[in-house]
Protein backbone atom coordinates (compact mmCIF):
# COMPACT_ATOMS: atom_id res chain seq x y z
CA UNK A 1 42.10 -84.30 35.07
CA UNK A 2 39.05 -82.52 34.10
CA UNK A 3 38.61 -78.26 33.48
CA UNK A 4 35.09 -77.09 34.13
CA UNK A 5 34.92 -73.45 32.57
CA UNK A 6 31.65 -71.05 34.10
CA UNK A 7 29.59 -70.26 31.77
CA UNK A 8 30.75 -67.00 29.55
CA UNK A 9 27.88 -64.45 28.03
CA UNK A 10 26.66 -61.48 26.30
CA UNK A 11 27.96 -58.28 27.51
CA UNK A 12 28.14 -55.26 25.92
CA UNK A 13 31.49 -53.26 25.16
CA UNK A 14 32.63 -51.56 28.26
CA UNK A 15 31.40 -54.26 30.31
CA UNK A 16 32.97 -56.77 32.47
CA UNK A 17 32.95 -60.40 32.60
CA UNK A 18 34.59 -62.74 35.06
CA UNK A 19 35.85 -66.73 33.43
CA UNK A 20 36.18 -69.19 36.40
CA UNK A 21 37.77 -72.60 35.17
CA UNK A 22 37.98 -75.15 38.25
CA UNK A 23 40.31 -78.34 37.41
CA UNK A 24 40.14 -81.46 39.42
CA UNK A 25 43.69 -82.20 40.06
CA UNK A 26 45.94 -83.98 42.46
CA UNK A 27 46.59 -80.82 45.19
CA UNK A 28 50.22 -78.79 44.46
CA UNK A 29 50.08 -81.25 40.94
CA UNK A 30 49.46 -77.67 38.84
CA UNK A 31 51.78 -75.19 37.20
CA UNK A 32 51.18 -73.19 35.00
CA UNK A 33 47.50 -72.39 34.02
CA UNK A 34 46.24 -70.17 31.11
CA UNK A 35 43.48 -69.09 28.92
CA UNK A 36 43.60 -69.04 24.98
CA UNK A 37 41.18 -67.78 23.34
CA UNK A 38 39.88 -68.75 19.49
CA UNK A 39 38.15 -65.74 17.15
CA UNK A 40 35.26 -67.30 14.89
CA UNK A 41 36.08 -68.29 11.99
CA UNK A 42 39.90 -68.63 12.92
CA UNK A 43 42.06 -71.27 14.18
CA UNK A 44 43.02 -71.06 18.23
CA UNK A 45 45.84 -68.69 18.81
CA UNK A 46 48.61 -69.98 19.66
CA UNK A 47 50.05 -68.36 22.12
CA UNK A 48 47.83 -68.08 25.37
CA UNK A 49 46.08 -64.94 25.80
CA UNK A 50 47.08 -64.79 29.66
CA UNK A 51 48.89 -67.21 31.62
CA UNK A 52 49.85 -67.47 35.53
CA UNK A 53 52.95 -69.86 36.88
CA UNK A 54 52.93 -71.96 39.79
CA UNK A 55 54.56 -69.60 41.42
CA UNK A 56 52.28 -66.90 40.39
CA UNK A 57 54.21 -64.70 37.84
CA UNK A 58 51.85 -63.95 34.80
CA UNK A 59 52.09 -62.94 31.25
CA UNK A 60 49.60 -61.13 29.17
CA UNK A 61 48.70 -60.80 25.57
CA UNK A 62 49.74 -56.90 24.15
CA UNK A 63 45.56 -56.89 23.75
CA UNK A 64 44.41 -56.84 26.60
CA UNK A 65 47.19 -55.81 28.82
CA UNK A 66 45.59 -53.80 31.37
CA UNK A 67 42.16 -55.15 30.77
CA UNK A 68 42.17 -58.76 32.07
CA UNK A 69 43.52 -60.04 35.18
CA UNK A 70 44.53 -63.78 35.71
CA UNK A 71 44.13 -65.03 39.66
CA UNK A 72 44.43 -68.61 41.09
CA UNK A 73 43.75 -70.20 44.24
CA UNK A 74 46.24 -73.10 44.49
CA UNK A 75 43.80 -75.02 47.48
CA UNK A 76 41.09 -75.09 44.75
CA UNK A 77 42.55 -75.76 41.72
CA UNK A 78 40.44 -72.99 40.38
CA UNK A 79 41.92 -69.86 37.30
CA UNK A 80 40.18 -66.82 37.37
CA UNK A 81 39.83 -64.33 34.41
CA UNK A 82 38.44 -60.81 35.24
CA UNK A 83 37.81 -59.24 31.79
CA UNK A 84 37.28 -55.47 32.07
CA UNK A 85 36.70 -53.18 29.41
CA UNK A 86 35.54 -55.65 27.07
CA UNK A 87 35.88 -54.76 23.53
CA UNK A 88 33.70 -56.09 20.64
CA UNK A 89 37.56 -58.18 19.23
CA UNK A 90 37.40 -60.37 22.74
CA UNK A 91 34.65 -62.06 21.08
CA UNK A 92 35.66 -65.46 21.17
CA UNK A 93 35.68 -69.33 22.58
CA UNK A 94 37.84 -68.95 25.79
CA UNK A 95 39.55 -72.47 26.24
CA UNK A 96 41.42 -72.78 30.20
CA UNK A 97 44.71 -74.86 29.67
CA UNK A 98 46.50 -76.26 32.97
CA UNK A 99 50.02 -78.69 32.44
CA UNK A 100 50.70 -80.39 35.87
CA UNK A 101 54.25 -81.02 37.05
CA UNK A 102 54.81 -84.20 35.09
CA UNK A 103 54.43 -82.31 31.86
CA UNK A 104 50.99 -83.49 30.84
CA UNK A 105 48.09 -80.69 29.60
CA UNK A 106 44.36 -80.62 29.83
CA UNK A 107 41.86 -78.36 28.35
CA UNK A 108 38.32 -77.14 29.15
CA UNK A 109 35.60 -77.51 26.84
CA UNK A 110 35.89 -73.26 25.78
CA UNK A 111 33.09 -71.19 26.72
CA UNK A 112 31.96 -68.30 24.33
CA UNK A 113 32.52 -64.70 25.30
CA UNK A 114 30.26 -61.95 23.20
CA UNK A 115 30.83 -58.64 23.59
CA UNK A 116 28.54 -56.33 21.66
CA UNK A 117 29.21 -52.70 20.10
């Protein structure tokens, strides 16, 4: 299984940025599917920032509750991450994470985010 993460950028704080991470998987083979994120200088966090079940429940991070929104579209394999009111602390390496129904997880190559003040 391979992740391909879109390409991530420079925006500046208050801005918007939307993560796409498409994973080439055996249809209805996904559950859950996240994205962690890793600060320079600082080791990948280990919980995931936002993740979204199989059967489409999610879970957010305390920071940035009611700034990001996880998606997925099941046909296409394919996470979304809408990042709204980006703040100059979401600067990071966003990594996409899938673990298919026989247990076994992939990652993406992480694409950096940069949010300037």
């Amino acid at each position: 299984v391979q992740l391909v993460e879109s390409r991530g950028g420079l925006v500046q704080a208050g801005g918007s940025l939307r993560l796409t991470c498409a994973a080439s998987a055996i249809s209805n083979s996904i559950n859950d599917m996240s994205w962690y994120r890793q600060v320079p200088g600082k080791q990948r966090e280990l919980g995931a920032t936002v993740i979204i079940r199989s059967g489409g429940s999610t879970n957010y991070a305390d920071s940035v509750k009611g700034r990001f929104t996880i998606s997925r579209d099941n046909a296409e394999n394919t996470v979304y991450l809408q990042m709204n009111d980006l703040k100059p602390e979401d600067t990071a390496v966003y990594y996409c994470w899938l673990q298919n129904i026989w247990g076994q997880n992939y990652w993406g190559q992480g694409t950096q985010v940069t949010v300037s003040s």
